[in-house]
C-alpha atoms as a PDB file:
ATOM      1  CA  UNK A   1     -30.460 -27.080  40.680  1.00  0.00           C
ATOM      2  CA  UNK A   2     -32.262 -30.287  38.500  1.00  0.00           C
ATOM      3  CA  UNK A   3     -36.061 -29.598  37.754  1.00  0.00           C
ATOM      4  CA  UNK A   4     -38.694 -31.745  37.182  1.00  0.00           C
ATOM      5  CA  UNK A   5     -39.461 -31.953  33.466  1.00  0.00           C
ATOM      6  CA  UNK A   6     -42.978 -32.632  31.892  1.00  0.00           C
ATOM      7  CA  UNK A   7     -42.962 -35.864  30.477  1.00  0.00           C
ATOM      8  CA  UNK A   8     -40.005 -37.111  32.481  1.00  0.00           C
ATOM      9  CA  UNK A   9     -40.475 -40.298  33.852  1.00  0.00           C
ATOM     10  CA  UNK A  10     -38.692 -40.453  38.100  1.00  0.00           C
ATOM     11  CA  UNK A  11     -38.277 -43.219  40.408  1.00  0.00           C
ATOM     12  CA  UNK A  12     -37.751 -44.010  44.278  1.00  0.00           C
ATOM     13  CA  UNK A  13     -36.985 -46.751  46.075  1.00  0.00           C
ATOM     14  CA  UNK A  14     -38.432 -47.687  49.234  1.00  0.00           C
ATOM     15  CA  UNK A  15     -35.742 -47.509  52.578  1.00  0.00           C
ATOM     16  CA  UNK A  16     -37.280 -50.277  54.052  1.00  0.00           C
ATOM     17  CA  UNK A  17     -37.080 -53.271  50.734  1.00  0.00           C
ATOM     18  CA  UNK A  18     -34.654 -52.169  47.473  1.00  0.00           C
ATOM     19  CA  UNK A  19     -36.091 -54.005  45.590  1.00  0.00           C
ATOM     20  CA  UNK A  20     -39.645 -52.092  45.889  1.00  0.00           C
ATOM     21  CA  UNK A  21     -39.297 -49.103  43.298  1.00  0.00           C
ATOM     22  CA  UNK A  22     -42.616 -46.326  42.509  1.00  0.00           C
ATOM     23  CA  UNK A  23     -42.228 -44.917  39.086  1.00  0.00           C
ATOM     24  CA  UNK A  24     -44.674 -41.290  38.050  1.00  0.00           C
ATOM     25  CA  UNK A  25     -44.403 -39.488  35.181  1.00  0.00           C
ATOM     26  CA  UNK A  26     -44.717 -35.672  35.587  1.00  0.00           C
ATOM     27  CA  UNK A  27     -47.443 -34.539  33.582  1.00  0.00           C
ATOM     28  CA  UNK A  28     -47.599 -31.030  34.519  1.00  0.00           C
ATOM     29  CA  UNK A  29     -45.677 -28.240  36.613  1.00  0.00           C
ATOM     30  CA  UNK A  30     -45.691 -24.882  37.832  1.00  0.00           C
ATOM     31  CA  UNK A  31     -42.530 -22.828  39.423  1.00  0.00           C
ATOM     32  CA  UNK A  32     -44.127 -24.236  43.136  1.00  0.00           C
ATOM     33  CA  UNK A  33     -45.935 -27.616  42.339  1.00  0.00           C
ATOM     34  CA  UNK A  34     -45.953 -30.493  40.182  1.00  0.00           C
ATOM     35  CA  UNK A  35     -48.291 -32.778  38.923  1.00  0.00           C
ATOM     36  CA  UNK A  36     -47.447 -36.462  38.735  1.00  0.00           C
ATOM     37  CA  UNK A  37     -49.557 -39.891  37.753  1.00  0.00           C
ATOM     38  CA  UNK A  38     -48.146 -43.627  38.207  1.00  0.00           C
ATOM     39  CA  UNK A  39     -50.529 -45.031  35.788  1.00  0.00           C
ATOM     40  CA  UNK A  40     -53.368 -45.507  38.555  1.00  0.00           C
ATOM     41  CA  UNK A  41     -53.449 -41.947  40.211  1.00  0.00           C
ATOM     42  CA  UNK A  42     -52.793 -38.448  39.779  1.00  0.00           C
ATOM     43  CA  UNK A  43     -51.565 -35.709  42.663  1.00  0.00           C
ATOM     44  CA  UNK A  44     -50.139 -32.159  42.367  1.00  0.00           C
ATOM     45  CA  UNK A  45     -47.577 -31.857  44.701  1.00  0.00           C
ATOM     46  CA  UNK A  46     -45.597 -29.147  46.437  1.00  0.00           C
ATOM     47  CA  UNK A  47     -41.839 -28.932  46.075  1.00  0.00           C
ATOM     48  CA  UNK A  48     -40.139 -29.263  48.922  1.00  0.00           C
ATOM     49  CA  UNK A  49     -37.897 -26.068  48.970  1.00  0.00           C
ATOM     50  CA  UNK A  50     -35.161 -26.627  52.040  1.00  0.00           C
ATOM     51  CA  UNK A  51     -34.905 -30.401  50.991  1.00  0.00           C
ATOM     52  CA  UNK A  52     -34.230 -29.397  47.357  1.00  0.00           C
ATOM     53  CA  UNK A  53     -31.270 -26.683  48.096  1.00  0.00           C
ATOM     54  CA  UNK A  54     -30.090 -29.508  50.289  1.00  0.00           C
ATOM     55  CA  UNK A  55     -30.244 -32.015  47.518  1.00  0.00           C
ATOM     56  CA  UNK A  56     -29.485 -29.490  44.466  1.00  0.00           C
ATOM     57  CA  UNK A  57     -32.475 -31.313  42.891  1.00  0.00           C
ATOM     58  CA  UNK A  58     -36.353 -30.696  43.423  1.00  0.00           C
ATOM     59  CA  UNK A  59     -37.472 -33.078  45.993  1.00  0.00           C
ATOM     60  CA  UNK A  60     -41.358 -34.054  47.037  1.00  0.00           C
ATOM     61  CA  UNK A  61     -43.076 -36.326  48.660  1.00  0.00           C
ATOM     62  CA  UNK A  62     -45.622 -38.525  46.734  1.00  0.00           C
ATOM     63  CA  UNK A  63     -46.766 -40.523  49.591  1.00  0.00           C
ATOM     64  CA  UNK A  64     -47.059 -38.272  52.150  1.00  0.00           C
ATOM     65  CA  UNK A  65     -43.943 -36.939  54.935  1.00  0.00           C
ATOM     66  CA  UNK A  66     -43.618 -39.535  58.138  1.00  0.00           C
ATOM     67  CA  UNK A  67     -39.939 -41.115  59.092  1.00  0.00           C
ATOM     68  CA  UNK A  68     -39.305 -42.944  56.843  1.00  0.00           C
ATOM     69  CA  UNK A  69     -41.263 -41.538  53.457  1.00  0.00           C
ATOM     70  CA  UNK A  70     -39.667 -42.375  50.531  1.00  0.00           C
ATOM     71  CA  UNK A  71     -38.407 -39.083  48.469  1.00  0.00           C
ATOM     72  CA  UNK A  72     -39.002 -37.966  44.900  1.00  0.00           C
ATOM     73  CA  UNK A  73     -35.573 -36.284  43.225  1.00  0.00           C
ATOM     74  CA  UNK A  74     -35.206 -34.746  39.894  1.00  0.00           C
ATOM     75  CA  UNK A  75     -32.033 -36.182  38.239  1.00  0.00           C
END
């Protein structure tokens, strides 16, 4: 499975408009959580562990998990 890296910079696109992309930087991590920023503001958030082994890449949610959130992936 992929893993968030410190210092590695991840992206995700919005489903509703392509051309809208979010870009955070992990700055920290621990085997359950990470820590991102996108320049403005920081969160720790928790990986997702059934939507990762479905993946085969950490997945979270930055902005929260409704319908149609957009998704976080290592790669």
């Amino acid at each position: 499975m992929k893993k968030f890296e410190v210092n590695g910079i991840y992206t995700m696109r919005s489903i509703c408009n392509h051309e809208c992309v979010w870009r955070y930087i992990v700055i920290a991590r621990t085997a359950a959580t990470i820590t991102v920023t996108d320049g403005e503001e920081t969160k720790t958030l928790r990986i997702n562990k059934k939507c990762s082994e479905y993946y085969g890449a950490e997945t979270v949610y930055p902005m929260g998990r409704y319908s149609m959130a957009p998704v976080l992936h290592a790669h």
